[in-house]
Protein backbone atom coordinates (compact mmCIF):
# COMPACT_ATOMS: atom_id res chain seq x y z
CA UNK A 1 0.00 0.00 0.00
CA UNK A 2 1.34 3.52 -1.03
CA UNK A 3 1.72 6.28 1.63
CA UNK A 4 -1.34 7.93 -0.21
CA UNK A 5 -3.58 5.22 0.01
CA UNK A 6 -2.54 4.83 3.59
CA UNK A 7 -2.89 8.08 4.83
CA UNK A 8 -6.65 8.13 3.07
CA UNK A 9 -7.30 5.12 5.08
CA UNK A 10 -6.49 6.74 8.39
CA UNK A 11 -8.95 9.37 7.56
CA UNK A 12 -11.67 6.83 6.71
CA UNK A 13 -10.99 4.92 9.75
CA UNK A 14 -10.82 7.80 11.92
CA UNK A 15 -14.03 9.02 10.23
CA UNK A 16 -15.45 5.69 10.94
CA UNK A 17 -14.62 5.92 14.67
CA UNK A 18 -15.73 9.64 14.93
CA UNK A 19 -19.23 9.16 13.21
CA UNK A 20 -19.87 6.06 15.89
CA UNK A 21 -18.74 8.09 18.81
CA UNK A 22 -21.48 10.44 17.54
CA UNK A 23 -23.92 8.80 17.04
CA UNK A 24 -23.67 7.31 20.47
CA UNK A 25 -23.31 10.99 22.11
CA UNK A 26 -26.10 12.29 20.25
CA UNK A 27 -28.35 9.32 20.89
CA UNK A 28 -27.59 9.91 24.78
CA UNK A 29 -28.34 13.88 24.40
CA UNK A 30 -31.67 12.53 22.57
CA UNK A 31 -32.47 10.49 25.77
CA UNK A 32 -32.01 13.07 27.87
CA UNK A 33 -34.00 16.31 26.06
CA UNK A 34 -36.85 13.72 25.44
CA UNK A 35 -37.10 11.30 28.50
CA UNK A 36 -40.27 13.37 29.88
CA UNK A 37 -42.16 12.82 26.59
CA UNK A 38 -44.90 10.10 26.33
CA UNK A 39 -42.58 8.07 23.79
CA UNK A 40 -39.69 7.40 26.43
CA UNK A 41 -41.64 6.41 28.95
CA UNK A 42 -40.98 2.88 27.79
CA UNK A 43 -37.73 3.07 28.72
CA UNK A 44 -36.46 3.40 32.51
CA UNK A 45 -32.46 3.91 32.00
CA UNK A 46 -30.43 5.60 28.88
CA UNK A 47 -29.26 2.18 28.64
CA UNK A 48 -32.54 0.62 28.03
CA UNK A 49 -32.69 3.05 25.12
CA UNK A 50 -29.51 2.83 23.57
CA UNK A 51 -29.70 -1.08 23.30
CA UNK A 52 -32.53 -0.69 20.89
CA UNK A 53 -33.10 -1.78 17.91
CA UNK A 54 -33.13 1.42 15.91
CA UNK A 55 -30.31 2.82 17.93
CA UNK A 56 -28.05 -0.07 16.95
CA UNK A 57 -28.58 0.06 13.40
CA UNK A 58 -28.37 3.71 13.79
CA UNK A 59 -24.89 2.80 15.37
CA UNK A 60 -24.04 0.51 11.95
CA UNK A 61 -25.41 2.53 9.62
CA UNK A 62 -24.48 5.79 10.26
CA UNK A 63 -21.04 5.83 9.96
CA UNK A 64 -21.32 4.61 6.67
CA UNK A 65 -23.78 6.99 5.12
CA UNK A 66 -21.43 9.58 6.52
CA UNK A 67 -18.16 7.92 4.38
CA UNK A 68 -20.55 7.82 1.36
CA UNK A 69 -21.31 11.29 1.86
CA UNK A 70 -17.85 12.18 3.21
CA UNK A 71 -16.36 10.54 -0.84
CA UNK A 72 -19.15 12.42 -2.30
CA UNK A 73 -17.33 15.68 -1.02
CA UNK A 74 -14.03 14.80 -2.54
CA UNK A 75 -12.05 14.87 0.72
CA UNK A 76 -10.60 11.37 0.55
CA UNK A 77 -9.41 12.33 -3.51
CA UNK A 78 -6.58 14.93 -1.51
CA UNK A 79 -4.21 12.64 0.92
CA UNK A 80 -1.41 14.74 2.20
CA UNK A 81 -1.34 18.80 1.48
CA UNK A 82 -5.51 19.62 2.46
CA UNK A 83 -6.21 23.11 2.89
CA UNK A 84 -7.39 23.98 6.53
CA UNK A 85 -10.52 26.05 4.92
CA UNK A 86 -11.32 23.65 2.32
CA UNK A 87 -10.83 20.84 5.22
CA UNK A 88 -13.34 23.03 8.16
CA UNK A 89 -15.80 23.68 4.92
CA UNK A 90 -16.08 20.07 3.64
CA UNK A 91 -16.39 19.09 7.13
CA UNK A 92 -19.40 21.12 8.45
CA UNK A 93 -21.32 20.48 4.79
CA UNK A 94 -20.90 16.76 4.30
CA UNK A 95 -22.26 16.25 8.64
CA UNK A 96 -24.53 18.59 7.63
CA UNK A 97 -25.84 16.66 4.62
CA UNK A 98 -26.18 13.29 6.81
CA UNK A 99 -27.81 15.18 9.90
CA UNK A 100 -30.39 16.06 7.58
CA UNK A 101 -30.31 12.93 6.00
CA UNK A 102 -30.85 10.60 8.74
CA UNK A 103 -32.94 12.88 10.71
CA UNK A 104 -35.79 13.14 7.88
CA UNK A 105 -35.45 9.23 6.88
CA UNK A 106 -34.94 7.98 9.91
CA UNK A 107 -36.18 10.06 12.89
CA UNK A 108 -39.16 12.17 10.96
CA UNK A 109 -41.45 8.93 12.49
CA UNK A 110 -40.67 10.06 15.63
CA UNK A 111 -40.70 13.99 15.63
CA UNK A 112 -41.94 15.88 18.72
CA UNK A 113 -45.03 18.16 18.41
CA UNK A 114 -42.44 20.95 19.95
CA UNK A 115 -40.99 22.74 16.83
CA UNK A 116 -38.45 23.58 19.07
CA UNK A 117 -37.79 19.91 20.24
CA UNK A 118 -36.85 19.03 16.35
CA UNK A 119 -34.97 22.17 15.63
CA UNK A 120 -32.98 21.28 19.09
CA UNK A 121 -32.14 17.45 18.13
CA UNK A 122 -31.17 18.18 14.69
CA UNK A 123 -28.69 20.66 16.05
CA UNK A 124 -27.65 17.75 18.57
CA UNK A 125 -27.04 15.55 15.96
CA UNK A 126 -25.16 18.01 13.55
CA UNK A 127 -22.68 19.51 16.05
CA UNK A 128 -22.11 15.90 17.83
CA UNK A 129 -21.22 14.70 14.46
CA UNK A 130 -18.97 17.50 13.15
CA UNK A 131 -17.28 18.00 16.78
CA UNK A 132 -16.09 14.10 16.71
CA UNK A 133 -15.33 13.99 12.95
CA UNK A 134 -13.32 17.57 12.76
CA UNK A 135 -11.42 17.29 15.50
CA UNK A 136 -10.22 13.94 14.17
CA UNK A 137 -9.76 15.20 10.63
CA UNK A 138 -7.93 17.85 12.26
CA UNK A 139 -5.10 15.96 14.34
CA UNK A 140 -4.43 13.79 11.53
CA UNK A 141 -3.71 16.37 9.26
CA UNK A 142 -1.92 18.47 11.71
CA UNK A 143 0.08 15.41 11.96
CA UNK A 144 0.89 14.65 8.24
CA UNK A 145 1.81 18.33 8.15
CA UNK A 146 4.33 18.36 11.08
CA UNK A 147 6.00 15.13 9.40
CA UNK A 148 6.21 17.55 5.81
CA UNK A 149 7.65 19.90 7.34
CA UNK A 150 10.27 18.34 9.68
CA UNK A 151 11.24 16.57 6.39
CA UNK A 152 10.29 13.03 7.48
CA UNK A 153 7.64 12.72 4.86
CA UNK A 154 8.21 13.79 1.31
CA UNK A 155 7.64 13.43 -2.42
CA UNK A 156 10.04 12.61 -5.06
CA UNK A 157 9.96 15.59 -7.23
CA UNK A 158 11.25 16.01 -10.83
CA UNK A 159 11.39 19.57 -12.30
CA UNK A 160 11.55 20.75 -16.19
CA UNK A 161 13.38 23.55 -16.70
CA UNK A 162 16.78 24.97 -15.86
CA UNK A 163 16.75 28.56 -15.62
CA UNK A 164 16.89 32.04 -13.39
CA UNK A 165 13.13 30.74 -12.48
CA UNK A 166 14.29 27.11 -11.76
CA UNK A 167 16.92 28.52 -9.03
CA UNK A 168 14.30 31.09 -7.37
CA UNK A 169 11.70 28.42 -7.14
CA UNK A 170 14.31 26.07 -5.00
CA UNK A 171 15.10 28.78 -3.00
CA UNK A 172 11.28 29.32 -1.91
CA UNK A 173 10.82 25.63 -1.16
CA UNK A 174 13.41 25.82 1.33
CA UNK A 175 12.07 28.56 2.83
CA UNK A 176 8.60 29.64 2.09
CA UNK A 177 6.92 26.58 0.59
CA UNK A 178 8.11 24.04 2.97
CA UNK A 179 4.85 22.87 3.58
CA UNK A 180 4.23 21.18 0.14
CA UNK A 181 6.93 18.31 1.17
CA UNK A 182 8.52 18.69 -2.53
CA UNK A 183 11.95 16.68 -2.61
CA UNK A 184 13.58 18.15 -5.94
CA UNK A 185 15.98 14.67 -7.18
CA UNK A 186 16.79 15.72 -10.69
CA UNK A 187 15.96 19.31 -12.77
CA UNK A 188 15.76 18.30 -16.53
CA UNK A 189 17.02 20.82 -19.29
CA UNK A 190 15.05 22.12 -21.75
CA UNK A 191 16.47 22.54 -25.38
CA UNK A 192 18.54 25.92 -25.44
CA UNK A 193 18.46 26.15 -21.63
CA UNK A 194 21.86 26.36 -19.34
CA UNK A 195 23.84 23.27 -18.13
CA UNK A 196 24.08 25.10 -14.87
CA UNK A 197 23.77 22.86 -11.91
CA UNK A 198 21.24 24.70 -9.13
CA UNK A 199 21.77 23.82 -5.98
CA UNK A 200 23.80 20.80 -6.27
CA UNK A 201 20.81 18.60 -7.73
CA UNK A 202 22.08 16.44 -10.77
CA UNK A 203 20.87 17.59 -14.45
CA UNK A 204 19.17 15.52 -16.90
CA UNK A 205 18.36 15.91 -20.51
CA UNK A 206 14.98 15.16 -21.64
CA UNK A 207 15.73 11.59 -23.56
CA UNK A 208 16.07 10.40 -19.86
CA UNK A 209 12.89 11.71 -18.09
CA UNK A 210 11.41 8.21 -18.24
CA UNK A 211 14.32 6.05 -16.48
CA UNK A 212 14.43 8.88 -14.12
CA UNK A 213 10.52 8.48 -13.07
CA UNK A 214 10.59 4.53 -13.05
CA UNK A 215 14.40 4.76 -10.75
CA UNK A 216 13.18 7.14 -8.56
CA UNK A 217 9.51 6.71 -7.43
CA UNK A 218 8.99 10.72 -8.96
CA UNK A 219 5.31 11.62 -7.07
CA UNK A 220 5.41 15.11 -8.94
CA UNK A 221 6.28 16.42 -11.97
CA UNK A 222 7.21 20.58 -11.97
CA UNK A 223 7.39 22.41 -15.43
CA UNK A 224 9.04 25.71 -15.00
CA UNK A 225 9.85 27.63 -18.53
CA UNK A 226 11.21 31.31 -19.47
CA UNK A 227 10.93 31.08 -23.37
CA UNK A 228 6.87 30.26 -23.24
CA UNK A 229 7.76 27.87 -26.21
CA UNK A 230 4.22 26.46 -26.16
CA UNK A 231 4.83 24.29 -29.30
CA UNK A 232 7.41 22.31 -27.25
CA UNK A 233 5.49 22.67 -24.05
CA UNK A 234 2.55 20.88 -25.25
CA UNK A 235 4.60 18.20 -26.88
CA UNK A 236 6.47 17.59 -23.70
CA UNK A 237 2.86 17.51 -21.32
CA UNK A 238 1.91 15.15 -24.14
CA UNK A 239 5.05 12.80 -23.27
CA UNK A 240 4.71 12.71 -19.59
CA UNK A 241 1.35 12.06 -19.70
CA UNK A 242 1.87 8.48 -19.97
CA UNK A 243 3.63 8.39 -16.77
CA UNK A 244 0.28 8.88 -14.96
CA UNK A 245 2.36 11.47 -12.43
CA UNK A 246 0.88 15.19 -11.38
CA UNK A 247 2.33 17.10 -13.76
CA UNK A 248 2.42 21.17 -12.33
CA UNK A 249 3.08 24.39 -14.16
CA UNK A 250 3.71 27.75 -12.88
CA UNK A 251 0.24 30.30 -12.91
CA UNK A 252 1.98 32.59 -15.78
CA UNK A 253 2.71 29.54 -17.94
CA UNK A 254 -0.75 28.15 -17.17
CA UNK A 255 -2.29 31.47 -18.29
CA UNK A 256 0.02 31.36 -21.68
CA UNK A 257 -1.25 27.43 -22.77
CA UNK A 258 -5.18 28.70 -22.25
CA UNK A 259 -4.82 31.69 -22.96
CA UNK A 260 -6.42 32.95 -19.81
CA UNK A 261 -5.95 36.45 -18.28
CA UNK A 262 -2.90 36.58 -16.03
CA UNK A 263 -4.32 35.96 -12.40
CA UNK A 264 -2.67 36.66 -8.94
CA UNK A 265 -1.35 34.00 -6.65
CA UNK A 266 -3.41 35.23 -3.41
CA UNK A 267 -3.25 32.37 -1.10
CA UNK A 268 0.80 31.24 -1.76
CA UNK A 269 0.20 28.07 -3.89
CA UNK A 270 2.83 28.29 -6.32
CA UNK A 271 1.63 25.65 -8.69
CA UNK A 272 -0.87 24.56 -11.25
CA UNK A 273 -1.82 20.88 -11.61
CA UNK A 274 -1.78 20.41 -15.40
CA UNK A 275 -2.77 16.79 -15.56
CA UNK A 276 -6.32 17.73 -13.46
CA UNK A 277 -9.07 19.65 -14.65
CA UNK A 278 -9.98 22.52 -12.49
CA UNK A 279 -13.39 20.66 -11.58
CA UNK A 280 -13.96 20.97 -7.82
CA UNK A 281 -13.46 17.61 -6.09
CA UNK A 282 -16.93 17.04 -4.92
CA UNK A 283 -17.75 17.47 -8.46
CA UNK A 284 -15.03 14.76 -9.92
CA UNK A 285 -16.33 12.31 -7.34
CA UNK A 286 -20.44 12.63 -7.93
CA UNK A 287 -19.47 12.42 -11.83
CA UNK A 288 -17.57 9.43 -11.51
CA UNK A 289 -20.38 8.22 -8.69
CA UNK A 290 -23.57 9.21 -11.36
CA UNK A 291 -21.39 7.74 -14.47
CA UNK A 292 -21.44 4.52 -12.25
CA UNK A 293 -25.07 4.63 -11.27
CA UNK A 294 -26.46 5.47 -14.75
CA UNK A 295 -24.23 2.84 -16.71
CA UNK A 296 -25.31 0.07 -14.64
CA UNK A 297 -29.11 1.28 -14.77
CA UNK A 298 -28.41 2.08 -19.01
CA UNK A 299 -26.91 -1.82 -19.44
CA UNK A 300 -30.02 -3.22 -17.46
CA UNK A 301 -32.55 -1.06 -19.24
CA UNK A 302 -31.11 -1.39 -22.80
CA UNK A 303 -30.00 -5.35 -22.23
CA UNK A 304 -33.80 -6.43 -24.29
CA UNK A 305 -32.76 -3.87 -27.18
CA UNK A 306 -29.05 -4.85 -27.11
CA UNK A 307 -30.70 -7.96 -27.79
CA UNK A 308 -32.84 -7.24 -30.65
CA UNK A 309 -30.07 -4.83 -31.89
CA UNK A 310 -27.52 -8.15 -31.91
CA UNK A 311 -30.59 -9.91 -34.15
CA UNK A 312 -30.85 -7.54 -36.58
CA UNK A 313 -26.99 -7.12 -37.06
CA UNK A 314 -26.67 -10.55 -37.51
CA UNK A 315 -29.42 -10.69 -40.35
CA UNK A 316 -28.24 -7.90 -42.08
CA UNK A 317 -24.53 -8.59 -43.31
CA UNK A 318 -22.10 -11.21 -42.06
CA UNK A 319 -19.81 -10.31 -39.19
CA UNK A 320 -19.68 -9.69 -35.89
CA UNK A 321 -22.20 -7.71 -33.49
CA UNK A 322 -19.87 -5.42 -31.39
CA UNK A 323 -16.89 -4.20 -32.80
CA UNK A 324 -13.84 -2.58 -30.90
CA UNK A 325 -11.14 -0.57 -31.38
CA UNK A 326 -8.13 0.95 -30.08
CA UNK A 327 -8.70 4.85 -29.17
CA UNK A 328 -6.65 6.77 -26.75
CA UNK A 329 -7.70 7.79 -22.95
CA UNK A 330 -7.33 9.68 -20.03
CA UNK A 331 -3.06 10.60 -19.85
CA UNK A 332 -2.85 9.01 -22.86
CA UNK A 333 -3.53 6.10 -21.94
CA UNK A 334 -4.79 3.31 -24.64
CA UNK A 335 -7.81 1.64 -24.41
CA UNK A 336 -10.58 -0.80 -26.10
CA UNK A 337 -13.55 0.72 -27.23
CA UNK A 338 -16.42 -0.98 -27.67
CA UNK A 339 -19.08 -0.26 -30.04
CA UNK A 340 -21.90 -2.21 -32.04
CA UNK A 341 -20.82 -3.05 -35.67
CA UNK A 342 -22.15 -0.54 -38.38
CA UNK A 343 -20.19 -1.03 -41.63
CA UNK A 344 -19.37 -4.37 -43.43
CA UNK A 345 -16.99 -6.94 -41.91
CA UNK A 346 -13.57 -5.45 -42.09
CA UNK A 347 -13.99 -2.12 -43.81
CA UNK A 348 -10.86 -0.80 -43.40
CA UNK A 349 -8.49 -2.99 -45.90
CA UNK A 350 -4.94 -2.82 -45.09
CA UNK A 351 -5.88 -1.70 -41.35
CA UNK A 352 -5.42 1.46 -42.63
CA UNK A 353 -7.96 4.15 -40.52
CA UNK A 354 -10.45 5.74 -42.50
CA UNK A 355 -13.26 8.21 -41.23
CA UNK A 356 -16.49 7.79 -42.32
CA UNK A 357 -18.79 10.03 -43.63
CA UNK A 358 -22.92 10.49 -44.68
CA UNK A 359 -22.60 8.32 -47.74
CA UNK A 360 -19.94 6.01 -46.77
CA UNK A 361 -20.74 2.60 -48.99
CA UNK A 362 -19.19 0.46 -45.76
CA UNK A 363 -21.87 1.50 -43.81
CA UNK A 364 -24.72 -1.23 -43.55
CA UNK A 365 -28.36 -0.33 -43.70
CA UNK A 366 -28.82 -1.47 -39.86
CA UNK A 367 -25.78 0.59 -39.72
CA UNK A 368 -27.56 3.97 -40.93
CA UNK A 369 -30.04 3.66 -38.48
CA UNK A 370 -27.92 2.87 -35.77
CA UNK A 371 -25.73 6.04 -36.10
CA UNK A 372 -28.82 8.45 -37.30
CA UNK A 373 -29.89 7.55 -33.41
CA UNK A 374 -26.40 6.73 -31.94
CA UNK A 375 -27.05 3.37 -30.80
CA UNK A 376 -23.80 1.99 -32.03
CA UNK A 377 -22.13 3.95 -28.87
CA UNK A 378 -24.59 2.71 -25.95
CA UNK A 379 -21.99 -0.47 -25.86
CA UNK A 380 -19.82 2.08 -24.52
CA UNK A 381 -21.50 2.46 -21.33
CA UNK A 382 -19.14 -0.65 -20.59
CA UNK A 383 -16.20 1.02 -20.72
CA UNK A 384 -17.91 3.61 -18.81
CA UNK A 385 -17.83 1.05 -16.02
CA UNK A 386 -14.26 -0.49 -16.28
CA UNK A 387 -13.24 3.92 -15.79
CA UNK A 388 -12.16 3.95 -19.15
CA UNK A 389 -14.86 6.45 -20.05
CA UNK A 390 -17.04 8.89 -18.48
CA UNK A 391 -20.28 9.69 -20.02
CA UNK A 392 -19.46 13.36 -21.18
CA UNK A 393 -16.23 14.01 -21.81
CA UNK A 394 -14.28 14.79 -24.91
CA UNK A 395 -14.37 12.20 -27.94
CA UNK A 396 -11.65 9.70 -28.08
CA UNK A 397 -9.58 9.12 -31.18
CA UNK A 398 -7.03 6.90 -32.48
CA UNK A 399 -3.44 7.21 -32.16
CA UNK A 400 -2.97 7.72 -36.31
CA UNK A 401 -5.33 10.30 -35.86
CA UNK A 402 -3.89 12.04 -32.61
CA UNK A 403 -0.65 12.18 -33.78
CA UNK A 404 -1.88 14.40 -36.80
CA UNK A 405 -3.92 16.20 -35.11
CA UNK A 406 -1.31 17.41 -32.76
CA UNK A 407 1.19 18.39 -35.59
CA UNK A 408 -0.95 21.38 -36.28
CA UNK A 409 -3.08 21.66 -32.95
CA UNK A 410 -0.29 20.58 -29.96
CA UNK A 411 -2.54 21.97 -27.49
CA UNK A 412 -4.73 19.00 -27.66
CA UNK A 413 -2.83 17.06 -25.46
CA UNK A 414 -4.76 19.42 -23.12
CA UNK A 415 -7.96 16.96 -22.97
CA UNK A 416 -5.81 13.77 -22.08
CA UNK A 417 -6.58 15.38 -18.28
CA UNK A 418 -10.03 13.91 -18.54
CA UNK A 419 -11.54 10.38 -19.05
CA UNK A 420 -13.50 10.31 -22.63
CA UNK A 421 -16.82 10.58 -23.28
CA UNK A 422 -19.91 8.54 -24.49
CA UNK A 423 -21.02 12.02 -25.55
CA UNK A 424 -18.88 15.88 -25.63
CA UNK A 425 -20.20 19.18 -26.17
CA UNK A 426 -17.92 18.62 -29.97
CA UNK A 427 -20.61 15.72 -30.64
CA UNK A 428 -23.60 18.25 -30.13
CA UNK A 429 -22.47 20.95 -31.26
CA UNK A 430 -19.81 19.61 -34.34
CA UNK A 431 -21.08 15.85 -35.02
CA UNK A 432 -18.60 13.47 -36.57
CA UNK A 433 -15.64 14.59 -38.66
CA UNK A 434 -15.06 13.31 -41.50
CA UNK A 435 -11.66 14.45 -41.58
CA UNK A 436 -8.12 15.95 -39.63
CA UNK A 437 -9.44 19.29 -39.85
CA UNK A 438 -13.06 19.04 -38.54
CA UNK A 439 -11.14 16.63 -35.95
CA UNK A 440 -9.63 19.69 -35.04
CA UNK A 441 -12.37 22.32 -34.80
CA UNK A 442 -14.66 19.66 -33.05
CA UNK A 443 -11.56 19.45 -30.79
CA UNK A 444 -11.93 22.80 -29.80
CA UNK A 445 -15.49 22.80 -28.35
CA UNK A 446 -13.85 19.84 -26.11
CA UNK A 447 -11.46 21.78 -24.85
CA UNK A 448 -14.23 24.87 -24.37
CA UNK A 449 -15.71 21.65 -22.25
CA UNK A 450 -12.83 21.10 -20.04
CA UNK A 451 -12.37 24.94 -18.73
CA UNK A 452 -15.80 25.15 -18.05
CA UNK A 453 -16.38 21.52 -16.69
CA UNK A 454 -19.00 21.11 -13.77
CA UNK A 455 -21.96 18.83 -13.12
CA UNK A 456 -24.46 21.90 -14.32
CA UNK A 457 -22.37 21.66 -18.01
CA UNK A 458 -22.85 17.80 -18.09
CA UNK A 459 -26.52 17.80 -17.83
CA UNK A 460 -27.03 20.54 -20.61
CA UNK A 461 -24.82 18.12 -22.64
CA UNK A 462 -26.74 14.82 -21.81
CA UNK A 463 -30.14 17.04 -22.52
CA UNK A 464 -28.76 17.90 -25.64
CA UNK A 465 -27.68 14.43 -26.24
CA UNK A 466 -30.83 12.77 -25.70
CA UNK A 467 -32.44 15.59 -27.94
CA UNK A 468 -30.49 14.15 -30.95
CA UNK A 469 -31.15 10.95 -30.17
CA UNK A 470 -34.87 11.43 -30.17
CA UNK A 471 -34.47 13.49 -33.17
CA UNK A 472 -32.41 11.35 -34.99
CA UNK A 473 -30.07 14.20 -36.08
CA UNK A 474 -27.16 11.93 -35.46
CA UNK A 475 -25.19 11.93 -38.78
């Protein structure tokens, strides 16, 4: 088990422990505000209350509609590093979520005719909760920072760049940034750039970037640049996507590769994570929980028309009924796609990609109807499931295809920070392309997609979605 995965047990765990100890105090505060009413008379101690049936399950149950909650809220996606606000804010709205929750599902059957009463135990239950559960949260993070800072805990960190920048930005970890736990084991030159050696850490060249991540555990990737070469930039981000590490940028060069107005740096975080949309976490975690949910509801639903679909495929030409292919994912990461067959048995001779278009002749007559309605992609809710996919995300191509789309467009490496989609604002608002170029200006609207990302922009694309499927305006 990694130190990540460790640490975000602890907090489970501890959040585990807190929630029980409670739900145990507030059950014994209930006891007590209500023993006079008609209800408790059936009980002559707080034990003889507590050891009841509802209580106990309360006691099992609880704690683990607060971790469902508590993952909803994206505060087990962070392990080490949590801001203190973000930490006390996430805190006091997930107990607040699940003192609702159980209150109204749970206790509504046995509300007092006091207003006052029910105002009074839902505030028992919400401060009980958060009191146990903060104060928790708090001492272990207070812990995992005291270990950062003393230098006992760290992360293997690998920067790009060797410049006047490079040698200012060490300087500031060892003073000002301490707190982030960055261990700098290598600075890697850019083309042009000084062989300088900063601060006595060794210097690569960029042909070794890979042996130096597999050799030396690198947790963090840090691109710092002074030419703002963004042609070589992308190229590079493109390259250590594969690695699957954080790669970080400073603000100014994030603001160059969007284009985005320069911003300030007003609370002191020094870095950009390049390889993560700027999605809040709450968000990532209820779009990867609702891709989940609505997959597995989609596959039992559709299963009778999957069925009929696989019928008339058969009946129509000879072949098979699902047909995958290779396209490439999230940090460029390859993957199977899967897909229900709509052109002839091997259409593309030689294994040489071709794009499609209205009239292609490959395309079967099942084929034409399956694509006016996009039917051939609700396979895909499959790879949706394994994480290969989301449901709206930006639409995944093949490597021939990237790799000439990225001669003349290198900033769309930018979208390999998301998983795919089933559906992307460029299928809604471009369709299918036909060829490199409309590849291109279809990529754009992705990439419109990813700086604007939130739940809000995913249902306005699934509306739309289901609006040309019910309109058949998919070709």
């Amino acid at each position: 088990m990694t130190a990540e995965n460790l640490q975000r047990l602890k907090y489970i765990i501890g959040d585990i422990i807190a929630a029980s100890a409670g739900w145990l105090t507030y059950s014994m505060i209930r006891y007590h505000l209500t023993k006079d009413s008609a209800m408790m008379a059936y009980y002559d101690s707080p034990y003889a209350f507590l050891t009841t049936p509802n209580v106990v399950l309360g006691q099992i149950f609880f704690p683990l509609v607060f971790i469902f909650i508590a993952y909803l809220s994206g505060y087990y996606n962070i392990a080490y590093v949590k801001s203190r606000i973000q930490e006390f804010s996430a805190t006091t709205f997930s107990t607040f979520i699940v003192s609702m929750t159980m209150f109204f599902v749970i206790l509504i059957n046995d509300s007092f005719p006091e207003r006052m009463k029910n105002y009074e135990l839902i505030a028992a239950m919400w401060g009980c909760l958060f009191f146990f559960i903060y104060t928790i949260r708090f001492l272990l993070t207070s812990k995992a920072k005291a270990r950062i800072e003393s230098g006992k805990l760290y992360f293997n960190t690998l920067i790009i760049g060797n410049n006047e920048t490079t040698d200012n930005f060490l300087s500031n970890l060892n003073t000002k940034h301490k707190e982030l736990g960055y261990k700098p084991i290598g600075i890697v030159r850019m083309p042009g750039e000084s062989q300088k050696v900063n601060h006595s850490i060794p210097l690569y060249e960029e042909s070794e970037i890979g042996t130096i991540c597999s050799n030396n555990d690198i947790k963090t990737i840090i691109i710092i640049n002074e030419k703002n070469d963004k042609g070589h930039i992308y190229n590079l981000i493109n390259d250590l996507f594969k690695y699957n590490i954080p790669i970080k940028i400073t603000p100014e060069l994030h603001d160059i590769l969007t284009a985005r107005i320069r911003h300030s740096n007003i609370f002191g975080e020094p870095l950009i994570d390049i390889a993560q949309n700027s999605m809040p976490e709450w968000q990532k975690c209820v779009k990867r929980f609702a891709d989940i949910f609505f997959s597995l509801v989609s596959l039992a639903i559709l299963s009778p028309v999957f069925l009929v679909i696989g019928i008339l495929i058969k009946k129509d030409t000879a072949g098979k009924i699902f047909y995958s292919q290779e396209r490439i994912g999230k940090h460029g990461k390859p993957f199977r796609i899967y897909k229900f067959r709509t052109m002839v048995e091997n259409a593309e001779k030689g294994n040489t990609p071709m794009l499609s278009s209205n009239d292609d002749p490959r395309i079967t007559s099942v084929g034409k109807i399956l694509r006016k309605y996009r039917l051939d992609e609700t396979p895909q809710f499959w790879n949706v499931l394994k994480g290969d996919m989301s449901i709206v995300g930006p639409r995944p191509e093949r490597k021939f295809y990237v790799d000439q789309i990225l001669k003349s467009a290198p900033y769309y490496t930018l979208i390999y920070q998301i998983r795919p989609g089933i559906s992307s604002l460029g299928m809604v608002k471009f369709g299918y392309a036909t060829n490199v170029e409309e590849m291109i200006k279809r990529a754009q609207y992705d990439l419109i997609y990813i700086e604007n990302m939130s739940i809000a922009v995913d249902l306005k694309i699934m509306a739309l979605t289901i609006k040309t499927v019910i309109t058949g305006k998919g070709l």
